[in-house]
PDB file of N, CA and C in Angstrom:
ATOM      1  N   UNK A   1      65.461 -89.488-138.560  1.00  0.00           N
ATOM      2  CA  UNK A   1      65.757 -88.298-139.342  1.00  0.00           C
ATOM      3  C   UNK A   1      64.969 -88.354-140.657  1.00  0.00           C
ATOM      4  N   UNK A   2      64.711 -87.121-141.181  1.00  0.00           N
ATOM      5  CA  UNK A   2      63.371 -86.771-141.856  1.00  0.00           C
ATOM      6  C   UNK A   2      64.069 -87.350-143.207  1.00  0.00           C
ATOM      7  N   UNK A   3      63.751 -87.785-144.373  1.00  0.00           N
ATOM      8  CA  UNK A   3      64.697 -87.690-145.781  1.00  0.00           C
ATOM      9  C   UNK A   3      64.008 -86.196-146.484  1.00  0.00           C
ATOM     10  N   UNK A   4      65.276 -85.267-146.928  1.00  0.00           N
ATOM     11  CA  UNK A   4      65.133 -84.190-147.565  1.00  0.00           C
ATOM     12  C   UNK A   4      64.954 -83.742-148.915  1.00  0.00           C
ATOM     13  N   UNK A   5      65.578 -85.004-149.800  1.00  0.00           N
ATOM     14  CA  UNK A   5      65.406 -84.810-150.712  1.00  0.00           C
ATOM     15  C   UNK A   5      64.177 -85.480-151.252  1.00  0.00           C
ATOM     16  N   UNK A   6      63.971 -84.367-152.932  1.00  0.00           N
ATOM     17  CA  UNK A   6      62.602 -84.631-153.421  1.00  0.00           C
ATOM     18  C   UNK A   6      62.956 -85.852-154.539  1.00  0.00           C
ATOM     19  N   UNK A   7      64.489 -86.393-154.521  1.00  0.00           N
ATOM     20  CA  UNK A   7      64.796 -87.671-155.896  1.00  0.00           C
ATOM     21  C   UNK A   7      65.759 -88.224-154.856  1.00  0.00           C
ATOM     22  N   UNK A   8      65.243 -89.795-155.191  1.00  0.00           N
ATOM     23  CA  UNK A   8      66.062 -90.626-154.975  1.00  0.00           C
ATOM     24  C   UNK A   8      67.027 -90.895-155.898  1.00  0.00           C
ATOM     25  N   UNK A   9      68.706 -91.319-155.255  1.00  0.00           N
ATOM     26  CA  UNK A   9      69.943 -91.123-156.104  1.00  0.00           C
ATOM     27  C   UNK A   9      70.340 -92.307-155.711  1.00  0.00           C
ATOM     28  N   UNK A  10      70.877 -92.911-157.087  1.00  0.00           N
ATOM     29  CA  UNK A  10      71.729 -94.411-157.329  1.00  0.00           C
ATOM     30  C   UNK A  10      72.802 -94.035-157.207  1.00  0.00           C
ATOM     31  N   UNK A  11      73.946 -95.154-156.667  1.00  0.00           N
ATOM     32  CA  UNK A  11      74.897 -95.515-157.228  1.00  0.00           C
ATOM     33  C   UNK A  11      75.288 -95.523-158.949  1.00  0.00           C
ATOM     34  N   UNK A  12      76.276 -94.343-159.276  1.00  0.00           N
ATOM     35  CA  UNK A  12      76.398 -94.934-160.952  1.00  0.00           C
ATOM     36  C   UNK A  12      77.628 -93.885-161.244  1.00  0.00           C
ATOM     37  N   UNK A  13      78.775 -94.962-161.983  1.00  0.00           N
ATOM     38  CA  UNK A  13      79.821 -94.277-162.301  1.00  0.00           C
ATOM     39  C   UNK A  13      79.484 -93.865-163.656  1.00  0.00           C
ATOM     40  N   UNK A  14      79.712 -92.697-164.124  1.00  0.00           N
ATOM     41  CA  UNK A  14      79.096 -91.930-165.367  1.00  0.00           C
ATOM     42  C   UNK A  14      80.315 -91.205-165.127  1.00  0.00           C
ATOM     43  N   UNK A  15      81.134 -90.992-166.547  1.00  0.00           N
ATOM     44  CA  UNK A  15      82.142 -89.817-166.627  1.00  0.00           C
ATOM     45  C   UNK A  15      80.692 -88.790-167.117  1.00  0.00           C
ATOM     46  N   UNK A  16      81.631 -87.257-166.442  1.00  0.00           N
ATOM     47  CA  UNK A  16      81.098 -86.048-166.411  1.00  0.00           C
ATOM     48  C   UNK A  16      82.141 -85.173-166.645  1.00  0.00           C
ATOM     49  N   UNK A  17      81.482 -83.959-167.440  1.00  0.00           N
ATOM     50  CA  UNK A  17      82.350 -82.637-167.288  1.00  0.00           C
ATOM     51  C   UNK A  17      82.010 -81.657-166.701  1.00  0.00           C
ATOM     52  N   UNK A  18      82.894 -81.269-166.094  1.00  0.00           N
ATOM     53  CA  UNK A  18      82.642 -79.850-165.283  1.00  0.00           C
ATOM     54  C   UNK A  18      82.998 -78.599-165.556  1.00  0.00           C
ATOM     55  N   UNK A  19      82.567 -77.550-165.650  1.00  0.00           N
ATOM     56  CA  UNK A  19      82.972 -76.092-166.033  1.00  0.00           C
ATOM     57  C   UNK A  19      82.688 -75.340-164.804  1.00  0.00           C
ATOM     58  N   UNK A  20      83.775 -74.942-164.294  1.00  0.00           N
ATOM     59  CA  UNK A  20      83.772 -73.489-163.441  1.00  0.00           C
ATOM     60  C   UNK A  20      83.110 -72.458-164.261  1.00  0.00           C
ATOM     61  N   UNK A  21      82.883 -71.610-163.813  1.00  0.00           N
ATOM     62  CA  UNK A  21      82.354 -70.099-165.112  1.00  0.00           C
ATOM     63  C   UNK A  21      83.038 -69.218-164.531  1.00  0.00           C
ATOM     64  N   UNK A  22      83.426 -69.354-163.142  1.00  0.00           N
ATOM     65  CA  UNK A  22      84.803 -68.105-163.038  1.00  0.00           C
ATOM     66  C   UNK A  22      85.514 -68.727-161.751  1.00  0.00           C
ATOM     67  N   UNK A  23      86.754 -68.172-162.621  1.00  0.00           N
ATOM     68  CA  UNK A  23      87.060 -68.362-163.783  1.00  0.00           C
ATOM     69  C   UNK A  23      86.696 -69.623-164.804  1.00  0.00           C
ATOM     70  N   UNK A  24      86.797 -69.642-165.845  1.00  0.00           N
ATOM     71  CA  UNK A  24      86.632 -70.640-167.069  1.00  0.00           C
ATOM     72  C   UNK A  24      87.729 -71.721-166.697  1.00  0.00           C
ATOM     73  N   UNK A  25      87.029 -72.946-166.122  1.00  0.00           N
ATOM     74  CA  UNK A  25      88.186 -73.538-166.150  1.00  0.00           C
ATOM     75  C   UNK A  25      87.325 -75.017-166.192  1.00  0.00           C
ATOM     76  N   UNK A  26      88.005 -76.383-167.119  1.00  0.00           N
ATOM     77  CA  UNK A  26      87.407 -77.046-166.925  1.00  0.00           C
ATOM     78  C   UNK A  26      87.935 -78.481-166.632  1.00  0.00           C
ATOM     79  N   UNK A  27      87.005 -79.685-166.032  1.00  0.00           N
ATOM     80  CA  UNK A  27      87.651 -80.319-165.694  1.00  0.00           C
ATOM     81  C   UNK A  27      86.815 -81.858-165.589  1.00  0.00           C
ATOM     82  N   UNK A  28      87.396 -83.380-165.503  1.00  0.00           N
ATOM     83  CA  UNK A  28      86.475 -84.577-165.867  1.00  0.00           C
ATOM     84  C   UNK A  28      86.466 -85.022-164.717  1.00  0.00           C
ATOM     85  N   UNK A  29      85.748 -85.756-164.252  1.00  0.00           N
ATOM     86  CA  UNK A  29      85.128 -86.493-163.026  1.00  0.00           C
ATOM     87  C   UNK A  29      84.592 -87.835-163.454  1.00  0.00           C
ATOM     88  N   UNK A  30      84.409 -88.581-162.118  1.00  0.00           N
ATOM     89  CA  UNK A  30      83.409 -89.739-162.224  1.00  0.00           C
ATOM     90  C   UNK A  30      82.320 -89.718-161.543  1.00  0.00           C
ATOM     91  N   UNK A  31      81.289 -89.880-161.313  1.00  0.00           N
ATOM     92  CA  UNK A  31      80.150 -89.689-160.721  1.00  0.00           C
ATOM     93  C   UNK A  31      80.577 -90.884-159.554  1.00  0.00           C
ATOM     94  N   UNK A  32      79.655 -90.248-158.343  1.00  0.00           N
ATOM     95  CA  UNK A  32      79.513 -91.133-157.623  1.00  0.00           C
ATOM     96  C   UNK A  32      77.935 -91.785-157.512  1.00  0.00           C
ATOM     97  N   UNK A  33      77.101 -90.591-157.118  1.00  0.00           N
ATOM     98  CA  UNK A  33      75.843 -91.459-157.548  1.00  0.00           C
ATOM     99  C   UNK A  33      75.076 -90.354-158.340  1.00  0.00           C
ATOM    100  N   UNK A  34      73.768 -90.317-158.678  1.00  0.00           N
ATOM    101  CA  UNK A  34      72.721 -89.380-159.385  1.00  0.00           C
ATOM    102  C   UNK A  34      71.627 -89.479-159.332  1.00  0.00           C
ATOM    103  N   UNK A  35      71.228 -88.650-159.311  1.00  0.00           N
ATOM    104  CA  UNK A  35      69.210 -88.371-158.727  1.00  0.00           C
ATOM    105  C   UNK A  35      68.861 -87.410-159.559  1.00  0.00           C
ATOM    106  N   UNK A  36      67.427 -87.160-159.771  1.00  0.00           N
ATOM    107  CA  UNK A  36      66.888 -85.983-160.515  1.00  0.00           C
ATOM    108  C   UNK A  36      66.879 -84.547-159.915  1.00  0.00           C
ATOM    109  N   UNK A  37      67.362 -84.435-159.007  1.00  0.00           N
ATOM    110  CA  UNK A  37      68.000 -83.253-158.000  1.00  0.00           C
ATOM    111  C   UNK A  37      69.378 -82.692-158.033  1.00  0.00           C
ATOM    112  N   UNK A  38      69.819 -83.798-158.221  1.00  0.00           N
ATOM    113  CA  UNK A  38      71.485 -83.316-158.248  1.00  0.00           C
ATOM    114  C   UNK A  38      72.616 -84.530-158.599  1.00  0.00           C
ATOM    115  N   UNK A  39      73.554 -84.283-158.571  1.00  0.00           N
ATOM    116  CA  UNK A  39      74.707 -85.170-158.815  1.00  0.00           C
ATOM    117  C   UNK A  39      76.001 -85.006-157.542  1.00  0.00           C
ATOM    118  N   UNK A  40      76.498 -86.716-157.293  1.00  0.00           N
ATOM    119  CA  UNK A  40      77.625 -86.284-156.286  1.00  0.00           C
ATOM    120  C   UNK A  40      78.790 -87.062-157.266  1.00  0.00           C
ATOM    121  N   UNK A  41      79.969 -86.596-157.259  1.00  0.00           N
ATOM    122  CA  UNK A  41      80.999 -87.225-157.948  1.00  0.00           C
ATOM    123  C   UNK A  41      82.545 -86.779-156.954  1.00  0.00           C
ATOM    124  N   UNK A  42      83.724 -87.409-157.559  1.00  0.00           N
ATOM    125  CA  UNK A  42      84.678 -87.422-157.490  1.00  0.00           C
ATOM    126  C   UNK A  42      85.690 -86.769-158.056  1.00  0.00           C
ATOM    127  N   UNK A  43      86.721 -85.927-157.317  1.00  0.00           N
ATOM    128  CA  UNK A  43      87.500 -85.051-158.559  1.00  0.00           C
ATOM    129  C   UNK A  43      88.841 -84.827-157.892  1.00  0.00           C
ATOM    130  N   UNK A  44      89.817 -84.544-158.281  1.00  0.00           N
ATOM    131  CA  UNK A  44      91.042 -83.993-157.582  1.00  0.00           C
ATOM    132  C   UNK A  44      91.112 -82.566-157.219  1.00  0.00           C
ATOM    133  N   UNK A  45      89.837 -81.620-156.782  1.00  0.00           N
ATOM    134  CA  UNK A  45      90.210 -80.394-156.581  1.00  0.00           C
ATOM    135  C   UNK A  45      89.264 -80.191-155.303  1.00  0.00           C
ATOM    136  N   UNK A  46      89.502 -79.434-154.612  1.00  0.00           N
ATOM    137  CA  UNK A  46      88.085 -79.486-153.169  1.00  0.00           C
ATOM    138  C   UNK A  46      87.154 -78.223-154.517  1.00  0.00           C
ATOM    139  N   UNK A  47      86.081 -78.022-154.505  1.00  0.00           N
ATOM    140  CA  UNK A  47      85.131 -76.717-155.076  1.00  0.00           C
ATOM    141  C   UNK A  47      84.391 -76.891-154.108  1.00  0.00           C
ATOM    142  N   UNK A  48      84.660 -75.464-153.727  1.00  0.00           N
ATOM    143  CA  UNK A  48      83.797 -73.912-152.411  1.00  0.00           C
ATOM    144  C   UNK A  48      82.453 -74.160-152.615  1.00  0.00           C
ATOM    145  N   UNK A  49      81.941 -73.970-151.530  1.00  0.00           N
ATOM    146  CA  UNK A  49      80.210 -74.301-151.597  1.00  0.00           C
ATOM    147  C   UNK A  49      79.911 -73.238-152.022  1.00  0.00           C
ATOM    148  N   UNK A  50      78.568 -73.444-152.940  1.00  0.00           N
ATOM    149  CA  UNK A  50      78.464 -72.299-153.795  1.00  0.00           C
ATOM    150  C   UNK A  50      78.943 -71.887-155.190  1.00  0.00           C
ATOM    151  N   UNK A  51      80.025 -73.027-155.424  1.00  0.00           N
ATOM    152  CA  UNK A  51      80.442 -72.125-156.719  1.00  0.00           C
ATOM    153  C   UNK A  51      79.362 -73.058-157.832  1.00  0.00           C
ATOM    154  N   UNK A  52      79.196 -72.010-158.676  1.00  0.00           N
ATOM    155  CA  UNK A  52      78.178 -72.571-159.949  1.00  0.00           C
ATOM    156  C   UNK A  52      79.208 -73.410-161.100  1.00  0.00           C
ATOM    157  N   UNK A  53      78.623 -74.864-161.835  1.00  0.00           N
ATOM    158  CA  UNK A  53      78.944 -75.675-162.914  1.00  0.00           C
ATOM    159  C   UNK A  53      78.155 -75.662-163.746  1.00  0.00           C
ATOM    160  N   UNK A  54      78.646 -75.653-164.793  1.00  0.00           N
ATOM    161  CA  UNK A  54      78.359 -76.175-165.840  1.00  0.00           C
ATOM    162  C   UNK A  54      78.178 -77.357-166.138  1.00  0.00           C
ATOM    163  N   UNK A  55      77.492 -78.380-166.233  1.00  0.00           N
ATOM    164  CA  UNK A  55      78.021 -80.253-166.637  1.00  0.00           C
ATOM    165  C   UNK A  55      77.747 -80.240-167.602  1.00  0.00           C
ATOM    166  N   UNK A  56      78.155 -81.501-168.036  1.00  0.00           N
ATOM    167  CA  UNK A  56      77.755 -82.344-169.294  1.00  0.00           C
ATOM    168  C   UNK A  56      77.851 -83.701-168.405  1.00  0.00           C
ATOM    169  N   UNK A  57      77.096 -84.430-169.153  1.00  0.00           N
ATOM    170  CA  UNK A  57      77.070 -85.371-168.509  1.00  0.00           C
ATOM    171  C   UNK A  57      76.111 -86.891-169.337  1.00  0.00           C
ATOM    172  N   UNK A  58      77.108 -87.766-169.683  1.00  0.00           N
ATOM    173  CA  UNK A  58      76.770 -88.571-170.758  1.00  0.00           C
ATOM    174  C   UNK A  58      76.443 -90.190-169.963  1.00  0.00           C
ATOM    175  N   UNK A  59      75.145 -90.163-169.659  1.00  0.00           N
ATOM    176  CA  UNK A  59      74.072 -91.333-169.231  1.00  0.00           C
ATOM    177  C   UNK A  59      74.598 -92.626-170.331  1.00  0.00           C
ATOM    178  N   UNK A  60      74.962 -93.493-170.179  1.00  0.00           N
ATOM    179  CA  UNK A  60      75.065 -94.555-170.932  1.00  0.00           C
ATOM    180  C   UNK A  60      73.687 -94.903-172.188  1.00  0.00           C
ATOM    181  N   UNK A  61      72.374 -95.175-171.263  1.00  0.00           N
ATOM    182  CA  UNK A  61      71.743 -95.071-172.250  1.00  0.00           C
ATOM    183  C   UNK A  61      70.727 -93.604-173.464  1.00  0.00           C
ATOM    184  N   UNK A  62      71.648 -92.312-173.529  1.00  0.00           N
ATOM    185  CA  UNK A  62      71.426 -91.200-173.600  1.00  0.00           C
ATOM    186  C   UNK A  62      72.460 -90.621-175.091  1.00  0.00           C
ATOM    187  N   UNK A  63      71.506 -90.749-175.942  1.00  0.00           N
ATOM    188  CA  UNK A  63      72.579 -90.233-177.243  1.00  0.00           C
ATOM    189  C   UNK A  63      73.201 -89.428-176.932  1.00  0.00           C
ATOM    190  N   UNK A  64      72.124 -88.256-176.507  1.00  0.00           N
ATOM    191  CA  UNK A  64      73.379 -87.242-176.617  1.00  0.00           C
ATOM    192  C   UNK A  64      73.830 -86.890-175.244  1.00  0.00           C
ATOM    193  N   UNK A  65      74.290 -85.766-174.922  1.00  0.00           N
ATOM    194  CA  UNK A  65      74.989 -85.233-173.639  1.00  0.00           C
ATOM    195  C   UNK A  65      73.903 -84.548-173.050  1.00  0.00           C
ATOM    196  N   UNK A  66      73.746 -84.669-171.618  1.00  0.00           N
ATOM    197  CA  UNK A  66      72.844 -84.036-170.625  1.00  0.00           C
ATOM    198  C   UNK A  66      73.341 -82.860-169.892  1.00  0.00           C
ATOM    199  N   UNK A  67      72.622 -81.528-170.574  1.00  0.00           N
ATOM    200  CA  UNK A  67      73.371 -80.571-169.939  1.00  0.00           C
ATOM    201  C   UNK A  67      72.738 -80.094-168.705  1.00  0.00           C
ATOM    202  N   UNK A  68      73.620 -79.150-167.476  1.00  0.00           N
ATOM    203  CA  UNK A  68      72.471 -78.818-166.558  1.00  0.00           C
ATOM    204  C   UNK A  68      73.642 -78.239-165.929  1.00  0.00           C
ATOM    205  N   UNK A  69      73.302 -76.929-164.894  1.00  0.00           N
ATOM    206  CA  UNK A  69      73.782 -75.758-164.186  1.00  0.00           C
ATOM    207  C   UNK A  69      73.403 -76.450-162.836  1.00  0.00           C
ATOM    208  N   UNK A  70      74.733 -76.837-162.383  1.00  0.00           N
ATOM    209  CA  UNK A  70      74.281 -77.275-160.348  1.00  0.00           C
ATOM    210  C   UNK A  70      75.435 -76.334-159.846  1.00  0.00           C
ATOM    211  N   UNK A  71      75.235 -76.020-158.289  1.00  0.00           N
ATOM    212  CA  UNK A  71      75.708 -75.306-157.532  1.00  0.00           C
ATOM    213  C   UNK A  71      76.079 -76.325-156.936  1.00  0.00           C
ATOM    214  N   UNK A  72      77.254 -76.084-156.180  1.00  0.00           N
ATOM    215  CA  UNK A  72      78.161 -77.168-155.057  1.00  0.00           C
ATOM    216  C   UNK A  72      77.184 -76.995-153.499  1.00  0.00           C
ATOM    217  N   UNK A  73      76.745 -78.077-153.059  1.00  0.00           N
ATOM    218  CA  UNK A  73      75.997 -77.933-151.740  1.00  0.00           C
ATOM    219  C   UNK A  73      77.169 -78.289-151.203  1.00  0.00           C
ATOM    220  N   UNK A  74      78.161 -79.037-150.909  1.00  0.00           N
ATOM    221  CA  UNK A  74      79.482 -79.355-150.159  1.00  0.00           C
ATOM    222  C   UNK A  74      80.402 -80.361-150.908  1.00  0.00           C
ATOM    223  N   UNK A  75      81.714 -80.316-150.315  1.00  0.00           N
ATOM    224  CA  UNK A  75      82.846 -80.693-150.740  1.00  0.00           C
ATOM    225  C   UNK A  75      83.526 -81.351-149.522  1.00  0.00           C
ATOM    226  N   UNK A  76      84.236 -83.236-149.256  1.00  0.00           N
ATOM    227  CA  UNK A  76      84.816 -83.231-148.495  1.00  0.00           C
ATOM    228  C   UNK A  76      85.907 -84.083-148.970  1.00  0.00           C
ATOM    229  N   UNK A  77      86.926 -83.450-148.504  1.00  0.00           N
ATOM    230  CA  UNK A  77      88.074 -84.194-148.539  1.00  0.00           C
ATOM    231  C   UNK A  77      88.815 -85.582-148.526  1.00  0.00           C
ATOM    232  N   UNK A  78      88.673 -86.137-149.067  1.00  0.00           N
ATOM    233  CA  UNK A  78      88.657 -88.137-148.453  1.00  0.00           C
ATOM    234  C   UNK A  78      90.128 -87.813-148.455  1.00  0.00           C
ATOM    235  N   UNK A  79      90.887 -86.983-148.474  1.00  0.00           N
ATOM    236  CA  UNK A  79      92.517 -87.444-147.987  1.00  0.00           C
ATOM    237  C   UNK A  79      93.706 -88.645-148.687  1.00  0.00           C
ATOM    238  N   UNK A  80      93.085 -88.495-150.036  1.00  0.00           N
ATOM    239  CA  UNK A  80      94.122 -88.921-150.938  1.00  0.00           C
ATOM    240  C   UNK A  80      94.422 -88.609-152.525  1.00  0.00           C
ATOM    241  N   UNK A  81      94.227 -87.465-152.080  1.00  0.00           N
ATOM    242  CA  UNK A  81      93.867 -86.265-153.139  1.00  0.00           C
ATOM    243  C   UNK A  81      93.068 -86.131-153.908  1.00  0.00           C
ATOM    244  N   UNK A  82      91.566 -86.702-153.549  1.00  0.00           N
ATOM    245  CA  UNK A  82      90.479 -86.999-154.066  1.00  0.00           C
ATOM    246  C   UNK A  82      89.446 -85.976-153.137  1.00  0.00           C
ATOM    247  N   UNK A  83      88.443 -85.448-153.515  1.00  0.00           N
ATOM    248  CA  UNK A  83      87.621 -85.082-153.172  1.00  0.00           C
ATOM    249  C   UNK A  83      85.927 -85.058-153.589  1.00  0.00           C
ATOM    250  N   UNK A  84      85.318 -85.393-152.870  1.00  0.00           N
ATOM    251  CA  UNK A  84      83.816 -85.611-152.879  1.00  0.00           C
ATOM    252  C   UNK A  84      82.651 -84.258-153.092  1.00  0.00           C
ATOM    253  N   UNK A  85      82.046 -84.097-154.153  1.00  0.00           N
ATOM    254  CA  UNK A  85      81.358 -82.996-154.189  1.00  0.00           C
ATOM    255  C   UNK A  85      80.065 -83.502-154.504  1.00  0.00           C
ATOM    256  N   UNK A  86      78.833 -82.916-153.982  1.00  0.00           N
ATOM    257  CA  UNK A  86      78.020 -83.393-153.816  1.00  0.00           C
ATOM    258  C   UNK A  86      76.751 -81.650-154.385  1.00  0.00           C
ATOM    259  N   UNK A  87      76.852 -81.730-155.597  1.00  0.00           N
ATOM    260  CA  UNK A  87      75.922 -80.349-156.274  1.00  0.00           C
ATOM    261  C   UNK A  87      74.337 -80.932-156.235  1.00  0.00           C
ATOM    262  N   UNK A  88      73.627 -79.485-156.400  1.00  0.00           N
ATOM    263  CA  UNK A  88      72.246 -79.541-156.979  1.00  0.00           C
ATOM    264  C   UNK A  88      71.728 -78.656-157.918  1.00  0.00           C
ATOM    265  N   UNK A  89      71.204 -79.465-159.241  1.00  0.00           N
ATOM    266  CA  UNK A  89      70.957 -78.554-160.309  1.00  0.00           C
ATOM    267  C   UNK A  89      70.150 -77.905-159.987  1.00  0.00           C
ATOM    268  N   UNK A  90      70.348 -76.549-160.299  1.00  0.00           N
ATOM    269  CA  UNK A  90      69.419 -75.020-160.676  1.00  0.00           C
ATOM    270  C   UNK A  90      69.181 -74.978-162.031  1.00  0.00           C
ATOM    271  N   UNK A  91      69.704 -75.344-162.913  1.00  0.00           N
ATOM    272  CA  UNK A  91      68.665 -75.318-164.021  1.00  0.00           C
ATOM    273  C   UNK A  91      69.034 -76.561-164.946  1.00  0.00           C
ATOM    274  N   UNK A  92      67.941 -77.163-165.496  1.00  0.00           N
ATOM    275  CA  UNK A  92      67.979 -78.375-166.760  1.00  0.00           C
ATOM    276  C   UNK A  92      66.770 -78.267-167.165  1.00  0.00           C
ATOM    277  N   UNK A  93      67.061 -79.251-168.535  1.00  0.00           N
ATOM    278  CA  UNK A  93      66.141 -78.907-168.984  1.00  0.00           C
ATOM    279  C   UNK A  93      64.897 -80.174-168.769  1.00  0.00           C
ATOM    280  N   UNK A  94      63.627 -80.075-168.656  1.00  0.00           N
ATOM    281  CA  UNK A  94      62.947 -81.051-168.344  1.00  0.00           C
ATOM    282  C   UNK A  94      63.115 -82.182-168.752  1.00  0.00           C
ATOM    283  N   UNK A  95      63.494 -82.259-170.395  1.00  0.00           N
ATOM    284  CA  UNK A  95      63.355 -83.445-171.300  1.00  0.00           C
ATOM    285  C   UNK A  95      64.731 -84.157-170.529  1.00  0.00           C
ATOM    286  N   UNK A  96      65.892 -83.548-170.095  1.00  0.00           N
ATOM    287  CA  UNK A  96      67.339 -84.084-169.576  1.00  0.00           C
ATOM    288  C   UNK A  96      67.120 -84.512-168.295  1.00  0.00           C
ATOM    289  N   UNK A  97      65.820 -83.454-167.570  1.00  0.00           N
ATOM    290  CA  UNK A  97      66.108 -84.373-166.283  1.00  0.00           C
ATOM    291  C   UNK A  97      64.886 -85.608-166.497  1.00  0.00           C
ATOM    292  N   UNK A  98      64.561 -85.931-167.238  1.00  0.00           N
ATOM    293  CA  UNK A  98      63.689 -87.011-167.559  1.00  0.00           C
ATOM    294  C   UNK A  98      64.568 -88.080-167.438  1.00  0.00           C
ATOM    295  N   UNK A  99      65.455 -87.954-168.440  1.00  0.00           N
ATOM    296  CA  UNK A  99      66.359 -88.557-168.905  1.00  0.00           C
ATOM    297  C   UNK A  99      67.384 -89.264-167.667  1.00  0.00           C
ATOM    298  N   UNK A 100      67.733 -88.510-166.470  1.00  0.00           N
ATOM    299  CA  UNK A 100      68.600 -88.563-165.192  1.00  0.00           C
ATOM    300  C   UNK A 100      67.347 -89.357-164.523  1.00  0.00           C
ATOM    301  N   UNK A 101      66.161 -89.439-164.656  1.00  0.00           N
ATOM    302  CA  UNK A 101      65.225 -90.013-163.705  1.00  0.00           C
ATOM    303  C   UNK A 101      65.163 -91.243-164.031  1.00  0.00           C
ATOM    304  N   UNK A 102      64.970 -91.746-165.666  1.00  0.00           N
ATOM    305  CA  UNK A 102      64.784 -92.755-165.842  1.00  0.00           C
ATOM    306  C   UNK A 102      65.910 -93.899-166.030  1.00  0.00           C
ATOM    307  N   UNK A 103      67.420 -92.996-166.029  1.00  0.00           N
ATOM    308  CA  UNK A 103      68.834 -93.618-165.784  1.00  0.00           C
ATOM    309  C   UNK A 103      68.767 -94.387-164.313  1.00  0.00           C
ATOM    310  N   UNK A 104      68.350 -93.545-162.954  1.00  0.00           N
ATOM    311  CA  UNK A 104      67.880 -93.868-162.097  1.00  0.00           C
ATOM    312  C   UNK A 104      67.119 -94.843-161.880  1.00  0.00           C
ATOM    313  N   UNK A 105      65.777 -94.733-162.455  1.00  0.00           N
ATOM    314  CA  UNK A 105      64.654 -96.128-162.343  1.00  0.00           C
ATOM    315  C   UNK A 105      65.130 -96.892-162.650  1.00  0.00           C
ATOM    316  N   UNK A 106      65.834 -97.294-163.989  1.00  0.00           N
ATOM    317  CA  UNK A 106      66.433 -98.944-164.722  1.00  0.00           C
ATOM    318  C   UNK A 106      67.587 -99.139-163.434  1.00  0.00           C
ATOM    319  N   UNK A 107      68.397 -97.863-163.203  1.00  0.00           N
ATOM    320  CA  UNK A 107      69.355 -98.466-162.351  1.00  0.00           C
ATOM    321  C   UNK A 107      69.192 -98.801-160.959  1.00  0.00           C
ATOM    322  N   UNK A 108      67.968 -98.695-160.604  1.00  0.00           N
ATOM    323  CA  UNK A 108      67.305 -99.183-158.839  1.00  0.00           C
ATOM    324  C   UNK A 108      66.393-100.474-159.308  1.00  0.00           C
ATOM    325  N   UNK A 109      65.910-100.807-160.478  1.00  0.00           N
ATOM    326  CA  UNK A 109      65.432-101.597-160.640  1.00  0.00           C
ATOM    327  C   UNK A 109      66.437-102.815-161.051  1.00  0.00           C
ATOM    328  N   UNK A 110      67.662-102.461-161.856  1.00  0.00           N
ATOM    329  CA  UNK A 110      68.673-103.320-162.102  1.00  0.00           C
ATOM    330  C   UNK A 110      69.223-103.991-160.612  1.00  0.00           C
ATOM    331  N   UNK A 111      69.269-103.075-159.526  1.00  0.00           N
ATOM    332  CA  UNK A 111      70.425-103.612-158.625  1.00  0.00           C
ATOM    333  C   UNK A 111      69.090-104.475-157.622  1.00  0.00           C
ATOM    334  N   UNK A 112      68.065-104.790-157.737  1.00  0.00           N
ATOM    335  CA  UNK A 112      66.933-105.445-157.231  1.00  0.00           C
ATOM    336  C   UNK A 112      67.146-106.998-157.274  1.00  0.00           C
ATOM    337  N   UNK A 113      67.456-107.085-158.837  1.00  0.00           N
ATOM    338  CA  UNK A 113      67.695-108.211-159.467  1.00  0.00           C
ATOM    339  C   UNK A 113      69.031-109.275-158.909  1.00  0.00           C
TER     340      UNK A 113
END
């Protein structure tokens, strides 16, 4: 099977915030892993494929907060009132997804070691 995506994604627990935009509603997560494509994390709510976020999202080595607009590609249920969502950003800004790429590199190069 072909690989589809154009970024490779680590393992990395990173708290994140999430914003619905409709309604306004918001809510914290843990990441499960992250790539310069998108983000998959963990949350207590299933979110509908398709619905648009807001993140924030604070990289350990990253002063400030990394903002970026992903859409939900899918949501699955792990059955203990946890659920798996797995988005891809539609918009960031270059300098932020720099920033998600090179969180990535140290962290594929860290787990080598």
């Amino acid at each position: 099977m072909r690989e589809r995506r154009k970024f490779v994604r680590v393992i990395s627990n990173i708290v994140l915030r999430y914003y619905i935009l409709d309604p306004i509603e918001f809510a914290t997560a843990r990441t499960y892993d992250v790539g310069g494509g998108g983000i998959r994390f963990v949350t207590d709510e299933g979110l509908p494929k398709d619905t648009v976020l807001d993140l924030e999202i604070d990289l350990p080595e990253s002063a400030r907060t990394i903002r970026a607009k992903s859409r939900v590609v899918w949501a699955s249920d792990l059955g203990n009132g946890y659920w798996e969502v797995a988005t891809e950003f539609i918009e960031i800004d270059n300098r932020d997804r720099d920033k998600v790429l090179k969180h990535v590199y140290f962290s594929y190069r860290g787990s080598d070691t």
